[in-house]
Protein backbone atom coordinates (compact mmCIF):
# COMPACT_ATOMS: atom_id res chain seq x y z
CA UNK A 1 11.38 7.40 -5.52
CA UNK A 2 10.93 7.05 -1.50
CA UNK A 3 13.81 6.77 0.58
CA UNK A 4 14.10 6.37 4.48
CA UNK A 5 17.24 7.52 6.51
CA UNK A 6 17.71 6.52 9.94
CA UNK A 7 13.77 6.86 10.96
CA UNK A 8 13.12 6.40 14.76
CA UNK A 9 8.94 6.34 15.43
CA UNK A 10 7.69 6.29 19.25
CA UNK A 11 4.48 5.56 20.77
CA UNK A 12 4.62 6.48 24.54
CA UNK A 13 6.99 4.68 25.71
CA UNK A 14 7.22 1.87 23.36
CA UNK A 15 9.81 2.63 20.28
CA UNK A 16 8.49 0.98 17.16
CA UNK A 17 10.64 1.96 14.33
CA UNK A 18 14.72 2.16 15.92
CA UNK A 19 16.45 3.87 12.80
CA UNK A 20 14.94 2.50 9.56
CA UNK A 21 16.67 3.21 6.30
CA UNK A 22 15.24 2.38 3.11
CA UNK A 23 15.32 2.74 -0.75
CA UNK A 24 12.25 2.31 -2.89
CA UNK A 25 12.98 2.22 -6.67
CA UNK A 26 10.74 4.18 -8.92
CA UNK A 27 8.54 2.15 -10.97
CA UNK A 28 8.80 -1.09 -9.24
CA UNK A 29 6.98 -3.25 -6.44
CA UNK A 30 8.36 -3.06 -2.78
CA UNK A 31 7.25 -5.75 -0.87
CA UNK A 32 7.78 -4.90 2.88
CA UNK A 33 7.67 -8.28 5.27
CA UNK A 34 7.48 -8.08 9.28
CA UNK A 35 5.69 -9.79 12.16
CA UNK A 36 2.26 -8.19 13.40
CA UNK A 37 2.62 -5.05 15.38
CA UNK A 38 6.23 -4.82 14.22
CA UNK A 39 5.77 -1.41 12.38
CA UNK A 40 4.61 -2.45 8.36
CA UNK A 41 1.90 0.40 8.77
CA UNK A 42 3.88 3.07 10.72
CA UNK A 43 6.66 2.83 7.77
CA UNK A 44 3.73 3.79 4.87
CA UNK A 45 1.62 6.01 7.08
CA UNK A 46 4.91 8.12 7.38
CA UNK A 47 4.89 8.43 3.47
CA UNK A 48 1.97 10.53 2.67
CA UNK A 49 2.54 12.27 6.52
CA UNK A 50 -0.44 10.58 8.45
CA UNK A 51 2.23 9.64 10.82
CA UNK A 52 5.75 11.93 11.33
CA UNK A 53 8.82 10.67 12.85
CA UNK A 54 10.74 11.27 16.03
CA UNK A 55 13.85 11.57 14.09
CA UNK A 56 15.46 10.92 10.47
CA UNK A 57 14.95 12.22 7.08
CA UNK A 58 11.98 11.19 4.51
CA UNK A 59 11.70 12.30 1.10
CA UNK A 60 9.17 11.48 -2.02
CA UNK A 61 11.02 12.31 -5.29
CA UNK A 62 12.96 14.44 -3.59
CA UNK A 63 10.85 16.72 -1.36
CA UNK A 64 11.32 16.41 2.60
CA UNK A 65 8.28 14.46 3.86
CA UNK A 66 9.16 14.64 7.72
CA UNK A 67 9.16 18.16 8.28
CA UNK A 68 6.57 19.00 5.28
CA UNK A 69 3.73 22.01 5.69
CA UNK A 70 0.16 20.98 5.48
CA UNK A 71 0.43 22.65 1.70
CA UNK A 72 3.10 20.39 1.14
CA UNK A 73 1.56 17.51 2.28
CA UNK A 74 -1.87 18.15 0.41
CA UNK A 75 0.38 18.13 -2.62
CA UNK A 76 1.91 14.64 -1.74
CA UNK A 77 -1.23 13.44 -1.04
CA UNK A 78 -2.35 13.77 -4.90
CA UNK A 79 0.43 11.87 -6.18
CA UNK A 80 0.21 8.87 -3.67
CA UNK A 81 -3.07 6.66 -3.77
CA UNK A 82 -3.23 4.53 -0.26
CA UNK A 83 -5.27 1.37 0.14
CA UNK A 84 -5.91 0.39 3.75
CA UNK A 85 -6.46 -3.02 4.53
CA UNK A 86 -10.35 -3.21 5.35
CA UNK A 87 -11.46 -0.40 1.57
CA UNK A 88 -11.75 2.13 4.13
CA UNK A 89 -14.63 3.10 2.40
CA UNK A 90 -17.60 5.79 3.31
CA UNK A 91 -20.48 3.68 4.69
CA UNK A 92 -22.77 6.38 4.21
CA UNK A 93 -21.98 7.10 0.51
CA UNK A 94 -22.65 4.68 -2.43
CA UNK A 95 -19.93 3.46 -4.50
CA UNK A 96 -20.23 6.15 -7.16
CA UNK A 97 -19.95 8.66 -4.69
CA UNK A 98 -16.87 7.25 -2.91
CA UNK A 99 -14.78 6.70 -6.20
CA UNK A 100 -15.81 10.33 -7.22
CA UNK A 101 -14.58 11.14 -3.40
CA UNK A 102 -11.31 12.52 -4.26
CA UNK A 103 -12.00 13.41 -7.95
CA UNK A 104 -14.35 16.13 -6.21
CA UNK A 105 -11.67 17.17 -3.78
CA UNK A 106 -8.70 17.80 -6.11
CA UNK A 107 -9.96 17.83 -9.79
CA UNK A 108 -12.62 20.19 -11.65
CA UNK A 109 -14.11 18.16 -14.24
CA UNK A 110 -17.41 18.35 -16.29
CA UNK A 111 -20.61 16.24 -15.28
CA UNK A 112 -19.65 13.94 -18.31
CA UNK A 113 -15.98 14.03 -17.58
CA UNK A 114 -16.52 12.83 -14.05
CA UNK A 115 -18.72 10.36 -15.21
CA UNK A 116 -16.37 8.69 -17.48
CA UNK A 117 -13.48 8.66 -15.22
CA UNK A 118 -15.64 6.91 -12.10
CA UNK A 119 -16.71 4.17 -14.76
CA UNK A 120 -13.05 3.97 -16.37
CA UNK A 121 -11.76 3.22 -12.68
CA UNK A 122 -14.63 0.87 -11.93
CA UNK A 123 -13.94 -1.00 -14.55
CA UNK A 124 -10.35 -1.07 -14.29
CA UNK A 125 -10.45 -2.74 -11.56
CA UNK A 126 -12.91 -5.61 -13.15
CA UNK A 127 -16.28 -4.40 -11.74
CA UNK A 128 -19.60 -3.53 -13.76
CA UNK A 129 -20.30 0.27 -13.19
CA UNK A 130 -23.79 -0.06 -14.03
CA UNK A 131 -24.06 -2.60 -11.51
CA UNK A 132 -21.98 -1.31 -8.54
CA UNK A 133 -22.01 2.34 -8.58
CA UNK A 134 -25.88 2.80 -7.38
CA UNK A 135 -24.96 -0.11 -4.13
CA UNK A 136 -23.62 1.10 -0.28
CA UNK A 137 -20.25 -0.47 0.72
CA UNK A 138 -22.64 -3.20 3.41
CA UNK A 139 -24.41 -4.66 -0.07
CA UNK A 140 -20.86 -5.69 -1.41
CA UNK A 141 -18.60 -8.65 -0.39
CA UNK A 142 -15.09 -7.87 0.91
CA UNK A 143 -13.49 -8.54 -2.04
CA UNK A 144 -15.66 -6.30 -4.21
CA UNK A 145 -15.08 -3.95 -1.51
CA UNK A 146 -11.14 -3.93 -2.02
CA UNK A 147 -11.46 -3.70 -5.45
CA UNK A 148 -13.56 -0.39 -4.97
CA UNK A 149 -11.09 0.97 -2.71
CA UNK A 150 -8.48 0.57 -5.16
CA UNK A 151 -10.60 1.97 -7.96
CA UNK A 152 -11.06 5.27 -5.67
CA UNK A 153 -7.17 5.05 -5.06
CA UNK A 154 -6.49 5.11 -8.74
CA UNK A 155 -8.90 7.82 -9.16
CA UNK A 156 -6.37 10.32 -8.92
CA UNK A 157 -3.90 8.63 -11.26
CA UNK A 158 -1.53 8.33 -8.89
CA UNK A 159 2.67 7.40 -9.20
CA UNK A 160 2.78 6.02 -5.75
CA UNK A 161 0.46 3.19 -4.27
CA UNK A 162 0.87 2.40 -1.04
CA UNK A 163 -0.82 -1.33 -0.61
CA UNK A 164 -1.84 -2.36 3.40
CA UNK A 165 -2.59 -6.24 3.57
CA UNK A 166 -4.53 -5.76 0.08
CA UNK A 167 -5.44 -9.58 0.29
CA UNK A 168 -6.04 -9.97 3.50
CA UNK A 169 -9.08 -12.00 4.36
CA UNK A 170 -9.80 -12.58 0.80
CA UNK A 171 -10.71 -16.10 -0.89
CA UNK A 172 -7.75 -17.02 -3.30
CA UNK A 173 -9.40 -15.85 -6.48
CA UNK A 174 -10.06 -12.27 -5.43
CA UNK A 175 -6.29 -12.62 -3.78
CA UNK A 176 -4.91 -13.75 -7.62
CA UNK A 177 -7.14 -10.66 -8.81
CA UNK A 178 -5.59 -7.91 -6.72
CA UNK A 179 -1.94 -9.36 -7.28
CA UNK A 180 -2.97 -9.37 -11.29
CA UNK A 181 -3.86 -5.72 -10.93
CA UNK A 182 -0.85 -4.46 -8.73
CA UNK A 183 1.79 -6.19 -11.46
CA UNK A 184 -0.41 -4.98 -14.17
CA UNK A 185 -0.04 -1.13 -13.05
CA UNK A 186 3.92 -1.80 -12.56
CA UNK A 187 3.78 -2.96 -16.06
CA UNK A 188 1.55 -1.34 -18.20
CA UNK A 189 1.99 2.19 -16.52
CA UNK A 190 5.12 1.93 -14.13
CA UNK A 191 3.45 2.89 -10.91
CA UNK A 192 5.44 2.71 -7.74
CA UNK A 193 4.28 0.11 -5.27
CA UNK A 194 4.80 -0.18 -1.42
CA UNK A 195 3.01 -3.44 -0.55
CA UNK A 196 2.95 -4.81 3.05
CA UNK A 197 1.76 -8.02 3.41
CA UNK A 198 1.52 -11.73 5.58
CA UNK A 199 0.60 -13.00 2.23
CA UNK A 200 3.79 -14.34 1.28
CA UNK A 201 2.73 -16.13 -1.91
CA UNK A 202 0.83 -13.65 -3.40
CA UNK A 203 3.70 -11.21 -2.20
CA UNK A 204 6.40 -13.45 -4.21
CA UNK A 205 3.97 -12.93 -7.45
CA UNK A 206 3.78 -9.32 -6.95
CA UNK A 207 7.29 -7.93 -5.87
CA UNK A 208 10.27 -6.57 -7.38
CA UNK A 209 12.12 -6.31 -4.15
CA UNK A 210 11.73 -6.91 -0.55
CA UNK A 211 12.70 -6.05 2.79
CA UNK A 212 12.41 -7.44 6.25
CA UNK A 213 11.10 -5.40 9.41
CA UNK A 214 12.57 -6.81 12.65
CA UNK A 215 12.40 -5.51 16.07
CA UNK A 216 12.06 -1.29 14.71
CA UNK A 217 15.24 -2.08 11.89
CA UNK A 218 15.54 -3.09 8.37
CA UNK A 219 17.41 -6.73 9.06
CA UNK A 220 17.49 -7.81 4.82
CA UNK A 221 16.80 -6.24 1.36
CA UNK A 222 17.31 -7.67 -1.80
CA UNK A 223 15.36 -8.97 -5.53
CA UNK A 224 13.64 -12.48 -4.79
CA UNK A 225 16.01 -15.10 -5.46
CA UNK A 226 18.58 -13.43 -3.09
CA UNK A 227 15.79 -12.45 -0.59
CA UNK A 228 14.91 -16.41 -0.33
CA UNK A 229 18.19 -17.18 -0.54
CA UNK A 230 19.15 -15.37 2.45
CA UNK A 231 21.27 -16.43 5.04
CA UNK A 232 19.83 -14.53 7.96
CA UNK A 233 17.56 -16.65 10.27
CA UNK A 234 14.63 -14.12 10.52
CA UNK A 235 14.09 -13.91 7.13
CA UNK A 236 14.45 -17.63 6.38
CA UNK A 237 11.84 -18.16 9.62
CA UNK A 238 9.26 -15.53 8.36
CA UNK A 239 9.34 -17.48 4.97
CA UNK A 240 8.93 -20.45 6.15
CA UNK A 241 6.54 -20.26 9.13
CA UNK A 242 3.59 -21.80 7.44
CA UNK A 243 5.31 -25.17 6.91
CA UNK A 244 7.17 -25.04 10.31
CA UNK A 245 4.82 -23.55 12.59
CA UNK A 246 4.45 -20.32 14.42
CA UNK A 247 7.70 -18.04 14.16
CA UNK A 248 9.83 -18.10 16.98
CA UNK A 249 12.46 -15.30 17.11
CA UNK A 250 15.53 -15.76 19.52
């Protein structure tokens, strides 16, 4: 569905991503692992063009993403749904108004039409519309605010999701929740996932396959049991840095 060849990133002079090549398979979860800073973001930002590369070759079910036009682009945009890590969502809008956001921008529906679809997604992603939609982003808690960015992701009915730490800061129940809903869409609808994430439990829940970001490269890819199994010492260190401590990379 997504596939990276040799993609070189730059900010200044610092070089973030040194020649990344990767495959992600249609329909499944790709769980993408990496220290902080290391370049996680700048890989997904690149897939729906907020970001374009130095160099390399980027395409979404087969059109070029790297050198896309801004028509192009807008037409990308409607088929991937991207959920940053903090909702991302309009302060000054209430939550109706931010999951009907996008619906506005791309869709021309009926005043009952609209309606239905903002409750459908609200409720999708286990949140009483009649309760939520009339509140601003500040009345809800972080969690409920996650859950409403991913109900104005899924808005569009997208075939790409591209998750950024979606359980980041969250207590382990909302954490469960959000992994629940991100293998429920690869199951009951096949959606494509790109997940980045420090989460590493939740992650092993919710992947299909994995790969390891180290120092700009792709160092490991592979299904679970052959990702843990691995034999190279980043990935076995980035697994297991809760139990032994902060990572230390040689």
């Amino acid at each position: 569905m997504i596939h990276f060849e040799n993609v070189t990133k730059s900010f200044g002079e610092r070089q973030i991503l040194k020649g990344v090549d990767l495959e992600i398979e249609r329909g499944k979860t790709t769980v993408i692992f990496g220290v902080s800073g290391g370049g996680k973001s700048t890989i997904i930002k690149h897939v729906v063009g907020l970001l374009k590369p130095d160099s390399g070759k980027i395409t979404l079910d087969g059109t070029r993403i790297d050198n896309a036009d801004e028509v192009t682009l807008r037409a990308i945009r409607t088929k991937v749904g991207f959920l940053f890590q903090n909702g991302a969502l309009f302060d000054s809008m209430n939550i109706r108004e931010n999951v009907a956001f996008p619906i506005l921008e791309h869709q021309k529906l009926t005043p009952k039409e609209l309606e239905y679809k903002i409750d459908e997604k609200i409720t999708m992603v286990g949140l009483d519309p009649k309760v939520v939609k009339p509140l601003y982003p500040e009345e809800l808690s972080g969690g409920m605010r996650k859950r409403v960015g991913l109900a104005r992701t899924l808005a569009l009915e997208p075939e790409v999701i591209l998750y950024d730490e979606p359980t980041s800061g969250l207590d382990p129940v909302t954490s469960d929740f959000i992994t629940q809903m991100i293998c429920r869409l690869r199951d009951e609808i096949k959606m494509t996932s790109v997940l980045i994430s420090h989460d590493i439990g939740e992650s092993f829940k919710a992947g299909d396959y994995y790969a390891m970001l180290f120092d700009g490269v792709i160092v490991e890819t592979g299904d679970k049991a052959s990702f843990q199994s691995s034999s190279n010492d980043v990935v076995q260190q980035f697994i297991h840095a809760r139990a032994n401590g902060p990572i230390a990379f040689h």
